[in-house]
Protein backbone atom coordinates (compact mmCIF):
# COMPACT_ATOMS: atom_id res chain seq x y z
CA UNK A 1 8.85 20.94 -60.26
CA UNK A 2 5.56 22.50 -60.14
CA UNK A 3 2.30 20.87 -61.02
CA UNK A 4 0.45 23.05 -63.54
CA UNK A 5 -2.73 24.21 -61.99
CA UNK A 6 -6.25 21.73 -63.03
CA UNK A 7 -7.86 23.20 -66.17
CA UNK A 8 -11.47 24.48 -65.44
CA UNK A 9 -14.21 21.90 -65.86
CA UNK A 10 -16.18 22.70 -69.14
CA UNK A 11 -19.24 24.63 -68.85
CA UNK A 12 -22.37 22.69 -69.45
CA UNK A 13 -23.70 21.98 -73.54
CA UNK A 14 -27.47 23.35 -74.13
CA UNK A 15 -28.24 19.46 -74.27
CA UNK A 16 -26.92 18.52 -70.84
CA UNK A 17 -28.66 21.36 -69.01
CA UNK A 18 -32.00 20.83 -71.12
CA UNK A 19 -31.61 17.42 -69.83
CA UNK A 20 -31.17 18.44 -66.24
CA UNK A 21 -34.24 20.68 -67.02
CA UNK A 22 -36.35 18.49 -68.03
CA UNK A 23 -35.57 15.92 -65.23
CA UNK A 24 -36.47 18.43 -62.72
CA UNK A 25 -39.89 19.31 -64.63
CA UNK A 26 -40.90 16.02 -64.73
CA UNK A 27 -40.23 15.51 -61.17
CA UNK A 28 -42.20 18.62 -60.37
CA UNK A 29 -45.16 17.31 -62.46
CA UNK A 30 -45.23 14.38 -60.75
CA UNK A 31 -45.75 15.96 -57.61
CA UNK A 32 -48.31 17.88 -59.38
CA UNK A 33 -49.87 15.50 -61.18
CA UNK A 34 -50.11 12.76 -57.34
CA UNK A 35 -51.67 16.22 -55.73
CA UNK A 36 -54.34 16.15 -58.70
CA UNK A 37 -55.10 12.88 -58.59
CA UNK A 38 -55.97 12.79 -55.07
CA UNK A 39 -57.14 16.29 -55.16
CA UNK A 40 -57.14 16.64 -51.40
CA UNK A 41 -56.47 20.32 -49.96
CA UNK A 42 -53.80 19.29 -47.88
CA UNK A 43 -51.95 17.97 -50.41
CA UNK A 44 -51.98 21.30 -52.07
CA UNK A 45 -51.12 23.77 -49.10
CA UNK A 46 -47.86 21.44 -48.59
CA UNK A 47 -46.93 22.25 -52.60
CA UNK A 48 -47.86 25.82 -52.72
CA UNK A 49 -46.53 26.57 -49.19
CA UNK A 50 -43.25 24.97 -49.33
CA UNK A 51 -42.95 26.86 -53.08
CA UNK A 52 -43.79 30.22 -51.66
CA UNK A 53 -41.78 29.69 -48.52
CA UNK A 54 -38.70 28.64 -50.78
CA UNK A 55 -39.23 31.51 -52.69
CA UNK A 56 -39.46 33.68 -49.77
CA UNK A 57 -36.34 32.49 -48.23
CA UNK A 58 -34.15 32.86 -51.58
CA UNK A 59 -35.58 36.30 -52.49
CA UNK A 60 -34.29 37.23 -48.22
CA UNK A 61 -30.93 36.00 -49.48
CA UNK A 62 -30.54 37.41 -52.99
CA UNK A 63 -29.20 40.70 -51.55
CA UNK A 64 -26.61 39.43 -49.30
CA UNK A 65 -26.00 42.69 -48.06
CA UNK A 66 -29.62 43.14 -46.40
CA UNK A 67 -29.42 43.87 -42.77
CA UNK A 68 -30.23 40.91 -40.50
CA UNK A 69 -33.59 42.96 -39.11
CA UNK A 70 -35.22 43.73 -42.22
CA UNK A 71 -34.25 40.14 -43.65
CA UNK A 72 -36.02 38.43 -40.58
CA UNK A 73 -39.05 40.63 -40.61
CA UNK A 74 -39.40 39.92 -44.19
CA UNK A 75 -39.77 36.02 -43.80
CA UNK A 76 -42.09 36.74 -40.84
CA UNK A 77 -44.41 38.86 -42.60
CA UNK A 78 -44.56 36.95 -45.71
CA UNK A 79 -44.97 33.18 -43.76
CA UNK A 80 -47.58 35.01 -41.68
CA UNK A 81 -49.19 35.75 -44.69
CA UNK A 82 -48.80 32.47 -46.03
CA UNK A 83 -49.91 30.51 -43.58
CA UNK A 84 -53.07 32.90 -42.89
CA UNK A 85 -54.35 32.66 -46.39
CA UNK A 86 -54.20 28.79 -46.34
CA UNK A 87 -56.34 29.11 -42.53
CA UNK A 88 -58.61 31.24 -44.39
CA UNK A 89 -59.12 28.98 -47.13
CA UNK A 90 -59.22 25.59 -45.17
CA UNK A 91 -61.85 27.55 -43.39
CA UNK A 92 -64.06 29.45 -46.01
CA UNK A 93 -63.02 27.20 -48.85
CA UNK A 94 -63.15 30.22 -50.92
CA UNK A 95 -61.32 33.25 -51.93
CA UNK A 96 -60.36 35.76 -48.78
CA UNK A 97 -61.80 39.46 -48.46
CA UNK A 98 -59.59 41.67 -50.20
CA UNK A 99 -59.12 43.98 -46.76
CA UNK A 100 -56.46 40.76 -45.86
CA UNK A 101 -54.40 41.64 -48.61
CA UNK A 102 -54.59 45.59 -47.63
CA UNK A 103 -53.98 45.39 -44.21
CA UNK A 104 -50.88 42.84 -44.59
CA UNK A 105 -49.59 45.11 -47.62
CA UNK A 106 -50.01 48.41 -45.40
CA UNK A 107 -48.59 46.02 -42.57
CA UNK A 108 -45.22 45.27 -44.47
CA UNK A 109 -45.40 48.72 -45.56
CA UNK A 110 -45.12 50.25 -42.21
CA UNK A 111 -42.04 47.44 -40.61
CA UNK A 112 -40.05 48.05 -43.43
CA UNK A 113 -39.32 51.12 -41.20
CA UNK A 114 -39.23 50.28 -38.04
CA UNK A 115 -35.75 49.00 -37.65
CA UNK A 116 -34.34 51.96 -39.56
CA UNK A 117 -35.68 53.97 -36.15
CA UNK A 118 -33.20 52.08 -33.88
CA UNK A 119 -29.76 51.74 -36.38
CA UNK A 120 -27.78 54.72 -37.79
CA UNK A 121 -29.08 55.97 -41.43
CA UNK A 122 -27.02 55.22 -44.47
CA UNK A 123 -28.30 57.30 -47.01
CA UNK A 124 -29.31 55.41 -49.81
CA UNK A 125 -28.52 52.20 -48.93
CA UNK A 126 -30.98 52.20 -45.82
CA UNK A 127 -33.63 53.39 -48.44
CA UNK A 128 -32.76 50.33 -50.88
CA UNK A 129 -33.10 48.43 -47.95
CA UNK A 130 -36.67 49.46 -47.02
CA UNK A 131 -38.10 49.40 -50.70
CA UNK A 132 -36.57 45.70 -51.55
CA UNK A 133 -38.56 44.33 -48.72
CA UNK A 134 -41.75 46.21 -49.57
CA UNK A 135 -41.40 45.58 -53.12
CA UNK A 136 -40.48 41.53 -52.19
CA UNK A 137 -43.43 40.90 -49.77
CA UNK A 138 -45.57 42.36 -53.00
CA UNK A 139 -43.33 40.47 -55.65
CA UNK A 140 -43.00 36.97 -53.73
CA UNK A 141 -45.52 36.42 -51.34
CA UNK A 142 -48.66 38.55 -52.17
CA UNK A 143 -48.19 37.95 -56.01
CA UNK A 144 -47.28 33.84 -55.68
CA UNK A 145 -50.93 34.04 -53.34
CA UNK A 146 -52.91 34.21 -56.84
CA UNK A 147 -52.32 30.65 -57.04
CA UNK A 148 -54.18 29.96 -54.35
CA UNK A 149 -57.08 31.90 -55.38
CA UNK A 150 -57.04 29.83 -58.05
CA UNK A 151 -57.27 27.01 -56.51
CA UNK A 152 -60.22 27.40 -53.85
CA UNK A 153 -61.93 30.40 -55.69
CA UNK A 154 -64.73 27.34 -56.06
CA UNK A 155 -64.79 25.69 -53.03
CA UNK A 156 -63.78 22.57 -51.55
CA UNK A 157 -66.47 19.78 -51.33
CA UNK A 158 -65.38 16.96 -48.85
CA UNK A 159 -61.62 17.78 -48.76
CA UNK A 160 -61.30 18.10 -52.66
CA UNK A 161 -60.20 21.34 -54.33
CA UNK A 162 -62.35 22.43 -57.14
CA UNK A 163 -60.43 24.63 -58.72
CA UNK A 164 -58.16 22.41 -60.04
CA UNK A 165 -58.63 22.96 -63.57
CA UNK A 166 -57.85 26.54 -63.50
CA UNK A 167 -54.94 25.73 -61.39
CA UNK A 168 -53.31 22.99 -63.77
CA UNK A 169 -54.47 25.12 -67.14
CA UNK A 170 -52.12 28.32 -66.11
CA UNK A 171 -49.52 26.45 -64.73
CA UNK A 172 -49.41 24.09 -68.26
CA UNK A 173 -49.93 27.06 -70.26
CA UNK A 174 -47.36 28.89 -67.88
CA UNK A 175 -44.94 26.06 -67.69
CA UNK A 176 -44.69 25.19 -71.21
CA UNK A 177 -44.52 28.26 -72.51
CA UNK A 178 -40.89 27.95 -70.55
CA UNK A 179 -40.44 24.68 -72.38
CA UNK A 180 -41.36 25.99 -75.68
CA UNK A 181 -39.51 28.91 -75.38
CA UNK A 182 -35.71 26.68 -74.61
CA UNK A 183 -36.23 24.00 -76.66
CA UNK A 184 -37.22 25.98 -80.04
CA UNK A 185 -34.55 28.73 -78.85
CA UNK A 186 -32.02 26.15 -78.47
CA UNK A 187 -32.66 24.52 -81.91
CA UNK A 188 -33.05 27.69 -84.62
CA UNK A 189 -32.63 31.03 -81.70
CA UNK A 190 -30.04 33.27 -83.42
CA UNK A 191 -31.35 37.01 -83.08
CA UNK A 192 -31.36 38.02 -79.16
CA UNK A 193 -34.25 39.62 -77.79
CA UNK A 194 -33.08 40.84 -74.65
CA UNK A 195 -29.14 40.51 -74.45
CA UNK A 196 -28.52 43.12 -71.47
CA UNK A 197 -31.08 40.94 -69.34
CA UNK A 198 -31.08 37.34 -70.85
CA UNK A 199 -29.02 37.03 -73.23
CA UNK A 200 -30.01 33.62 -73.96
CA UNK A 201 -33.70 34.67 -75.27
CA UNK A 202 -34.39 34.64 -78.90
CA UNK A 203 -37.28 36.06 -80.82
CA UNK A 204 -37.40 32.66 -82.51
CA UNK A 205 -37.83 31.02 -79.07
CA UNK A 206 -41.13 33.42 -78.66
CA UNK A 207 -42.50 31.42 -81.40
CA UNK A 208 -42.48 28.12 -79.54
CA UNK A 209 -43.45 29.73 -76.67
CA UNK A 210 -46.36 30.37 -77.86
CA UNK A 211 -46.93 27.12 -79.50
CA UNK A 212 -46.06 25.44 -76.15
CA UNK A 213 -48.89 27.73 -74.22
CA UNK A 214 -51.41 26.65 -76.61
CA UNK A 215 -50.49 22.96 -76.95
CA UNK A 216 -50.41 22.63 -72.92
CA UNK A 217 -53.66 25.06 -72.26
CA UNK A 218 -55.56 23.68 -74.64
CA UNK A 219 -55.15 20.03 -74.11
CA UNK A 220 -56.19 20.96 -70.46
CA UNK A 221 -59.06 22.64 -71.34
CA UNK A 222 -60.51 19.93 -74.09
CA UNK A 223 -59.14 17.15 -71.20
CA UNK A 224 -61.97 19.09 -68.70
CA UNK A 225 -64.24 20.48 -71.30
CA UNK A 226 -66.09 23.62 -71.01
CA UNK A 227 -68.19 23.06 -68.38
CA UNK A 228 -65.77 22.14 -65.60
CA UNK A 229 -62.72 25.05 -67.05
CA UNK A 230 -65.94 27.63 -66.86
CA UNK A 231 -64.86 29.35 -69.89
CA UNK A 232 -65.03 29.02 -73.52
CA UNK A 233 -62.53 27.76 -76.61
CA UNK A 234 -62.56 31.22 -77.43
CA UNK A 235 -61.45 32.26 -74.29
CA UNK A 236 -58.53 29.15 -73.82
CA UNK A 237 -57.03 30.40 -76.89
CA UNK A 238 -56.90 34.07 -76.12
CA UNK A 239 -55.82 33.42 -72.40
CA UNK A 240 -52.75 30.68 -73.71
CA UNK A 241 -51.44 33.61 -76.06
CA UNK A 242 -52.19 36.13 -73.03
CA UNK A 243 -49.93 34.03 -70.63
CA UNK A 244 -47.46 33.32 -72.90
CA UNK A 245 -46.67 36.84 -73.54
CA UNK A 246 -47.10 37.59 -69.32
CA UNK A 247 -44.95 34.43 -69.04
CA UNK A 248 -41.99 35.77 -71.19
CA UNK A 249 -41.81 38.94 -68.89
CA UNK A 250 -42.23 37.27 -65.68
CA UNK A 251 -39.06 35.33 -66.80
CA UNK A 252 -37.43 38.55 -67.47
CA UNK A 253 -38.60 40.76 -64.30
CA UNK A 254 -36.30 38.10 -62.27
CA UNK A 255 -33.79 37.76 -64.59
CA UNK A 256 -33.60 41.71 -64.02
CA UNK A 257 -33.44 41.34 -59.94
CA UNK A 258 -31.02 39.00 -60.32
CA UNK A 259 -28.73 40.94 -63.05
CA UNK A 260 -28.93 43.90 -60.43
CA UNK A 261 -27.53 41.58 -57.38
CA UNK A 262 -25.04 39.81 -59.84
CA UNK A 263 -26.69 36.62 -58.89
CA UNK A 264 -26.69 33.76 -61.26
CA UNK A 265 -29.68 31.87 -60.04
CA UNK A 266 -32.07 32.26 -56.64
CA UNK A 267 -30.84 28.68 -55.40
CA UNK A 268 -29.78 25.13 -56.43
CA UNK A 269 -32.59 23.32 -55.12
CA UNK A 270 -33.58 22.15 -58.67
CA UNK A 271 -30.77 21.07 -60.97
CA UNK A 272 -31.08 23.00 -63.91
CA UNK A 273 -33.74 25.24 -63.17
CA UNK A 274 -31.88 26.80 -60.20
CA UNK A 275 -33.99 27.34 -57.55
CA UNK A 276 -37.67 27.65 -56.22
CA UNK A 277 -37.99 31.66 -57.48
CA UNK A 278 -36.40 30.48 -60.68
CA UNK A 279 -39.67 28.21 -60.97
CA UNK A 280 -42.07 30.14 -59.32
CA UNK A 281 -40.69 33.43 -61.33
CA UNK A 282 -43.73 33.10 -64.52
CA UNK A 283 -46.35 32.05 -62.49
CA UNK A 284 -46.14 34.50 -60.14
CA UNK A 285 -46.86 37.22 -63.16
CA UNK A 286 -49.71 34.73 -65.07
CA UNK A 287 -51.27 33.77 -61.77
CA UNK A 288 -52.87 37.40 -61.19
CA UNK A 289 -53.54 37.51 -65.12
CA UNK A 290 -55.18 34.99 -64.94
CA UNK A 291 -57.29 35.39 -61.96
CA UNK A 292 -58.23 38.36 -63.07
CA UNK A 293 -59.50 37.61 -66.68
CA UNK A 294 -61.48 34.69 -65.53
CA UNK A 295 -63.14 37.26 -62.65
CA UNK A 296 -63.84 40.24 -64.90
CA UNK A 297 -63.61 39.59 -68.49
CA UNK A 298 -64.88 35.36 -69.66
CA UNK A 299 -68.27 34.07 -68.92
CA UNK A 300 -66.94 32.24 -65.58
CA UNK A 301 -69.19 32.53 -62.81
């Protein structure tokens, strides 16, 4: 007799992977939160460089068909730049001239041709090739450096990062527009927004996304007050509805990249949640949005 083949394992309910979600939030904010609390600089290169590098790493691998020269030069640029930025910073405690940003940019520009010199052409493909790295050392690397910014756009005084507040207001606002967004989806989400991208985003879930931005960003902004976010109420509010809005896409420009490379999620590092692009994939839209409203448009100084 033959033994009837094992039925498939049942795919995960909305409760057990909001459960696996939140676990792997919580553990995240608890890294967060001990790197706050101690508010050394350190403490914060080791977070935002292991995040970038993660992210750097999965975006390499997304596209298992990228050629093995343009895949290594692509984590070498991008940890270059990495790890330069955070020298920079340790040393200036500030935010870096802009012509470090242009030269790596024109820099990853011009590699992403070199090894095409020295391997036979294949049409479009070698072109796909060349543009996915440009376009990742700009989407990952460059983009995910806004954080940063963020962070030691004030200085440092005796090893502690003042820009922590701006840091921990646009990743609550960023983060919990996420959380907003799934759990309120989940509950009452019936009409799709984007099906052919994400087809589990509703337009109800937009409505606690934008109730979870403005819960998180402003109870970080009344928990520092004005003087210390550098911006007013007036200002919170518009910037929590800004990011969630920024937020939503960011969610859907990977969710695009990874509907293109039939890839599920960038990695398994965080059950749940997938992997370190999967977290990183918001932020690294609200970031510059951020950074660049607080530079040219509030009162911040």
């Amino acid at each position: 007799m033959t033994s009837e083949p094992a039925a498939a394992p049942a795919p995960p309910t909305k409760a057990q992977i909001f459960v696996k979600r939140l676990s792997s939030t919580l553990a995240l904010w608890g890294l967060v939160t001990a790197a706050i609390v101690l508010g050394h600089s350190w403490l914060f290169f080791i977070l935002l460089g292991f995040l970038g590098v993660a992210g750097v790493l999965e975006y390499a691998k997304m596209d298992a068909t990228l050629p093995r020269p343009w895949r290594v030069g692509f984590i070498v640029l991008s940890v270059a730049y990495i790890a330069g930025t955070f020298a920079l910073c340790h040393k200036r405690g500030g935010d870096w001239p802009a012509e470090v940003d242009l030269a790596f940019i024109a820099l990853a520009g011009m590699a992403a041709f070199l090894p095409a010199l020295f391997r036979p052409l294949e049409g479009r493909a070698t072109l796909w090739t060349i543009v996915y790295t440009i376009a990742g050392f700009v989407y990952v690397p460059w983009m995910w450096s806004f954080m940063t910014r963020l962070l030691f756009a004030q200085g440092v005084d005796d090893g502690v990062v003042r820009g922590v507040p701006a840091l921990l207001f646009v990743v609550a606002a960023t983060k919990f527009t996420d959380c907003g967004a799934y759990a309120v989806g989940s509950l009452i989400g019936k009409h799709k927004m984007i099906p052919h991208v994400s087809p589990g985003k509703t337009w109800e879930g937009m409505i606690g996304a934008f109730l979870g931005a403005l819960i998180a960003g402003l109870a970080v902004w009344y928990g520092y007050g004005e003087a210390r976010m550098g911006f007013s109420l007036t200002h919170a509010v518009v910037l929590c509805c800004i990011l969630a809005a920024v937020c939503i896409v960011g969610d859907l420009a990977e969710s695009i990249v990874k509907r293109c490379l039939a890839v599920k999620d960038s990695g398994r590092m965080l059950p749940g949640i997938g992997g370190a692009l999967d977290l990183i994939d918001s932020l690294l839209w609200t970031g510059p949005v951020f950074y660049f409203y607080i530079k040219y448009v509030s009162s911040a100084p």
